[in-house]
N, C-alpha and C. Protein backbone atom coordinates (compact mmCIF):
# COMPACT_ATOMS: atom_id res chain seq x y z
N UNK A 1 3.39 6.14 159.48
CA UNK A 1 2.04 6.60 159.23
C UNK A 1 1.14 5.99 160.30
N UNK A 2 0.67 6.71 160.53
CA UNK A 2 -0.86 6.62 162.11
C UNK A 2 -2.04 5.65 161.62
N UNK A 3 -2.60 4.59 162.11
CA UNK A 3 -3.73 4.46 161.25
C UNK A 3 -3.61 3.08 160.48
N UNK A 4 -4.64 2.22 160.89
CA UNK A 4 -5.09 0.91 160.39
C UNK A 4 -5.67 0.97 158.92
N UNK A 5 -6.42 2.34 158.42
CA UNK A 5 -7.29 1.50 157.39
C UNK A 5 -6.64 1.16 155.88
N UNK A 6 -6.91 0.46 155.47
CA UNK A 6 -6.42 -0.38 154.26
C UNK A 6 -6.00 0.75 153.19
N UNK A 7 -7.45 2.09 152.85
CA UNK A 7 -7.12 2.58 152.09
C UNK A 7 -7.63 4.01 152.66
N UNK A 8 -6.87 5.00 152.84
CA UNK A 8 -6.61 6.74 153.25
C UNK A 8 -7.00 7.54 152.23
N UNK A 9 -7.65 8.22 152.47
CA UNK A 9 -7.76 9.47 151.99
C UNK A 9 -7.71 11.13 152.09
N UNK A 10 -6.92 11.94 151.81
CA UNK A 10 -7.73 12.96 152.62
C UNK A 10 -6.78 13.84 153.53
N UNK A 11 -6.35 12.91 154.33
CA UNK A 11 -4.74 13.55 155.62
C UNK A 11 -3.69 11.97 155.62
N UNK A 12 -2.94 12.56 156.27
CA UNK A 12 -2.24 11.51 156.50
C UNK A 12 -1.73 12.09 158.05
N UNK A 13 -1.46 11.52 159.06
CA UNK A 13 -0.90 11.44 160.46
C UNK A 13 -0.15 10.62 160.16
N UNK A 14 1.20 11.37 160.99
CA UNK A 14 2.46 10.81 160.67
C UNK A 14 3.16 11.40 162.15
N UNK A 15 4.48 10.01 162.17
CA UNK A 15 5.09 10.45 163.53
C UNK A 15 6.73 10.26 162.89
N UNK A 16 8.00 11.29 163.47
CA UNK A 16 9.12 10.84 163.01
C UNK A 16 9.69 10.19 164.23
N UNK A 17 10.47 8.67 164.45
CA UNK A 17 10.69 8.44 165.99
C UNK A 17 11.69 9.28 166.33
N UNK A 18 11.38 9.55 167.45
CA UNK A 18 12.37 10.49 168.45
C UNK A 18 12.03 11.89 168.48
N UNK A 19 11.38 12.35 167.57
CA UNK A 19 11.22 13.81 166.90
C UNK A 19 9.61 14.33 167.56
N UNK A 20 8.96 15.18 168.33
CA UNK A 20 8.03 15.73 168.69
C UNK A 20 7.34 16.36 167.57
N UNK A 21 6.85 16.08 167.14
CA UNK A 21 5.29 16.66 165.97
C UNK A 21 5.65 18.36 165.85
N UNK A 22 5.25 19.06 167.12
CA UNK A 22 5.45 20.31 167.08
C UNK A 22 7.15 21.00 166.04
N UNK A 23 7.94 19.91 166.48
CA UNK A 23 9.59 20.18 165.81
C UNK A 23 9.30 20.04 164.62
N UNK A 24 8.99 19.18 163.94
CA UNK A 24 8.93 18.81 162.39
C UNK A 24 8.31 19.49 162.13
N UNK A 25 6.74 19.95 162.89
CA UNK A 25 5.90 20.78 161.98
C UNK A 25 6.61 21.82 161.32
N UNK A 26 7.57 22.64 162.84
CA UNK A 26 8.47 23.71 162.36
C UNK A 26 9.43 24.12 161.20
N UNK A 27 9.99 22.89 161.37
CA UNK A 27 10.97 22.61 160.40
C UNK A 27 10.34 22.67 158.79
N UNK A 28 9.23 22.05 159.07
CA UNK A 28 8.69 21.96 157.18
C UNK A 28 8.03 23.28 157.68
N UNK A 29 7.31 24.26 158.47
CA UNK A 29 7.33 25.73 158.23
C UNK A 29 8.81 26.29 157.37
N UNK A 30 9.43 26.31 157.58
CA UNK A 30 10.66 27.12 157.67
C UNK A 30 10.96 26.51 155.98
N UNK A 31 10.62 25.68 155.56
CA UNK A 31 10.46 25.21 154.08
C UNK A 31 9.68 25.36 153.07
N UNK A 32 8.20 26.40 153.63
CA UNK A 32 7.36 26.72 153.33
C UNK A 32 5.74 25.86 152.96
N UNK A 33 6.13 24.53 153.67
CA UNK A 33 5.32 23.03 154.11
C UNK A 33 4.30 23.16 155.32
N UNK A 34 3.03 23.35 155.34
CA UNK A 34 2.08 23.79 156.07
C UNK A 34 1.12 21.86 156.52
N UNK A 35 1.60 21.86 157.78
CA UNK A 35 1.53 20.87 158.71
C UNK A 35 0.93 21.17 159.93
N UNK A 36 -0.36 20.07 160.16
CA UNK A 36 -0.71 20.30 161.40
C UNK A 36 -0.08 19.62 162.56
N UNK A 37 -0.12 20.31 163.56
CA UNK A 37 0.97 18.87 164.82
C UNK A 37 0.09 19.26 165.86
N UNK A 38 -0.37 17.97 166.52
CA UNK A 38 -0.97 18.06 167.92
C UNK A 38 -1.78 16.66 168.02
N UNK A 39 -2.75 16.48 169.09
CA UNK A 39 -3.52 15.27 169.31
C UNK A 39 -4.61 15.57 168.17
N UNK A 40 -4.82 17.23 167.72
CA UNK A 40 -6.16 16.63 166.21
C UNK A 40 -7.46 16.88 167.41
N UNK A 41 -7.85 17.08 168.59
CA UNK A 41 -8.94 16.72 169.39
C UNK A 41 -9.36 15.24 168.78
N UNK A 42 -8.55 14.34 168.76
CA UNK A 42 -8.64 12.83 168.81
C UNK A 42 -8.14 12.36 169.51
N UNK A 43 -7.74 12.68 170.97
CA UNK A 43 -7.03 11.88 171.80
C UNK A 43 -7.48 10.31 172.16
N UNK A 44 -8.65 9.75 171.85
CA UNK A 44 -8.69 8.28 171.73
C UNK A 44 -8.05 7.97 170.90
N UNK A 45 -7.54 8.45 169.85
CA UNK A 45 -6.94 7.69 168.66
C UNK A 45 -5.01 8.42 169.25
N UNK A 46 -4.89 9.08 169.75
CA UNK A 46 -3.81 8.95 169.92
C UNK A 46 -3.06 7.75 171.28
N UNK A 47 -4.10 7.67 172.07
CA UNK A 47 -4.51 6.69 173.11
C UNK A 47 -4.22 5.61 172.54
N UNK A 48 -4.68 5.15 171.41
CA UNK A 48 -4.83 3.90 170.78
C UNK A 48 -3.41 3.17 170.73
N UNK A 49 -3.03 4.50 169.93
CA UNK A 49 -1.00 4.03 169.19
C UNK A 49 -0.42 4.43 169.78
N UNK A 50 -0.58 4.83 170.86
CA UNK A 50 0.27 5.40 172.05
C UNK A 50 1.15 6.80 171.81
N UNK A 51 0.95 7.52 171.09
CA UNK A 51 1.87 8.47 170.64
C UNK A 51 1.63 9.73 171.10
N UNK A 52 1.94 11.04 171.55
CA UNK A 52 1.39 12.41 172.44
C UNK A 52 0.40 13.10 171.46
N UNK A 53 0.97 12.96 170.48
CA UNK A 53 0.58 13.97 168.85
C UNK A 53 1.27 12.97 167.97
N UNK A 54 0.76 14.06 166.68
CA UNK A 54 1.02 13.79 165.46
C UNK A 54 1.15 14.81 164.58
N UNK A 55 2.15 15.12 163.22
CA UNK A 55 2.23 15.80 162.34
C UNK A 55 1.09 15.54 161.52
N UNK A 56 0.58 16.17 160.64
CA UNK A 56 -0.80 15.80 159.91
C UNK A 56 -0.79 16.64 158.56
N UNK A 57 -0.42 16.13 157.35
CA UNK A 57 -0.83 16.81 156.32
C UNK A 57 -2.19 16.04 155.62
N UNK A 58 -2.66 17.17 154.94
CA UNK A 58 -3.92 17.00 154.11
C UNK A 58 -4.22 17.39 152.94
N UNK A 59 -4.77 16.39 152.31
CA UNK A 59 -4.74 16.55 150.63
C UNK A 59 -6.12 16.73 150.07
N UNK A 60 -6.25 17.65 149.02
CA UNK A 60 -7.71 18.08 148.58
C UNK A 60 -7.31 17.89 147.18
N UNK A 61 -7.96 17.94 146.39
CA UNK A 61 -7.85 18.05 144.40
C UNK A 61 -7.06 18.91 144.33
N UNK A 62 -6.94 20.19 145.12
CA UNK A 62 -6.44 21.02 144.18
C UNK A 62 -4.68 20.98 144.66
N UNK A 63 -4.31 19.79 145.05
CA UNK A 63 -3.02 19.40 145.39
C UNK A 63 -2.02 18.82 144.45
N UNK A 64 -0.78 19.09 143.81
CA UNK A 64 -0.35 19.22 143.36
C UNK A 64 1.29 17.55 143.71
N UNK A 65 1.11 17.34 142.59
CA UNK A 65 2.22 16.29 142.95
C UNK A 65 3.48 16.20 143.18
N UNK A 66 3.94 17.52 142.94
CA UNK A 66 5.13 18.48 142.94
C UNK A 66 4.84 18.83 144.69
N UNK A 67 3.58 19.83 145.38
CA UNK A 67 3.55 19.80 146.75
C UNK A 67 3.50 18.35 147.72
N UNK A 68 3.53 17.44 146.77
CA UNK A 68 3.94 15.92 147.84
C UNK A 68 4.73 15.65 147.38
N UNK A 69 5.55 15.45 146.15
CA UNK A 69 7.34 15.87 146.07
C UNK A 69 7.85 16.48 147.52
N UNK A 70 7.29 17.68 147.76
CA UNK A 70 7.97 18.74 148.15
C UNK A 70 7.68 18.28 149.85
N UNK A 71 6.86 18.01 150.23
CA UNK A 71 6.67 17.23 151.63
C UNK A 71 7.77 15.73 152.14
N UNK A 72 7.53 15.00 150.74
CA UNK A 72 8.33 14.25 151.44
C UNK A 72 9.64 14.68 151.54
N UNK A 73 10.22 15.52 150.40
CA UNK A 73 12.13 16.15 150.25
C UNK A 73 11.68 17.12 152.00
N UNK A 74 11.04 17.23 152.67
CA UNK A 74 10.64 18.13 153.69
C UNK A 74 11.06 17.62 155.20
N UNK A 75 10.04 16.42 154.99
CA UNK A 75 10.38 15.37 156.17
C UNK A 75 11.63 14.68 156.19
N UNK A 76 12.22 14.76 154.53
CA UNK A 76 14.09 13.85 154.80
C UNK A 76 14.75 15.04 155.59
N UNK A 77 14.49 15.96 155.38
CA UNK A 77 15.17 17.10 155.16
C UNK A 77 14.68 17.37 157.15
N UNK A 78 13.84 16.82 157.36
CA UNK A 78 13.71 16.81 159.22
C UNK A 78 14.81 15.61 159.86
N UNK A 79 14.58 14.89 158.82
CA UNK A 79 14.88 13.52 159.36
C UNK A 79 16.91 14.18 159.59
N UNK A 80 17.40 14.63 158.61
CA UNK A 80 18.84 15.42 158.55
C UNK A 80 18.92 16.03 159.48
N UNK A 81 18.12 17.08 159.57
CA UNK A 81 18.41 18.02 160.82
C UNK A 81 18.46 17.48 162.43
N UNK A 82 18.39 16.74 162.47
CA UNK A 82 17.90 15.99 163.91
C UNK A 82 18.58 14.47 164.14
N UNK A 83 19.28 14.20 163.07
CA UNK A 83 20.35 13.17 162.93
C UNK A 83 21.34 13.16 163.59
């Protein structure tokens, strides 16, 4: 996970090592997992942690705990394919 502050809200930026943002995003496409991947137009903050991009999901109320079930079984499920 991307990001110093103590307590998040909202998105999360995330990197898998070895794995390019754009790949994973794909991969959780193809799972029906809707992910943003790129620098975000934050390139100081990608500057910061040194990383090109980032995958980026985001959470609102009307998010479901079953659709962050389903994100993380998403990202193992990247982490497999690319093993």
């Amino acid at each position: 996970i991307i990001g110093e502050a103590a307590e998040k809200s909202g998105l999360v930026a995330f990197t898998i090592d070895g794995l390019h943002p754009f790949d994973v995003a794909a991969i959780l496409d193809r799972k029906g997992i809707a992910v943003r991947a790129g620098h975000h137009c934050a390139q100081p903050v990608m500057q910061r942690f040194k990383v090109p991009a980032t995958s980026r999901a985001s959470f609102a109320f009307y998010n479901t705990m079953g659709e962050v079930d389903a994100l993380i079984a998403g990202i193992r499920n990247v982490q497999k394919v690319f093993a």
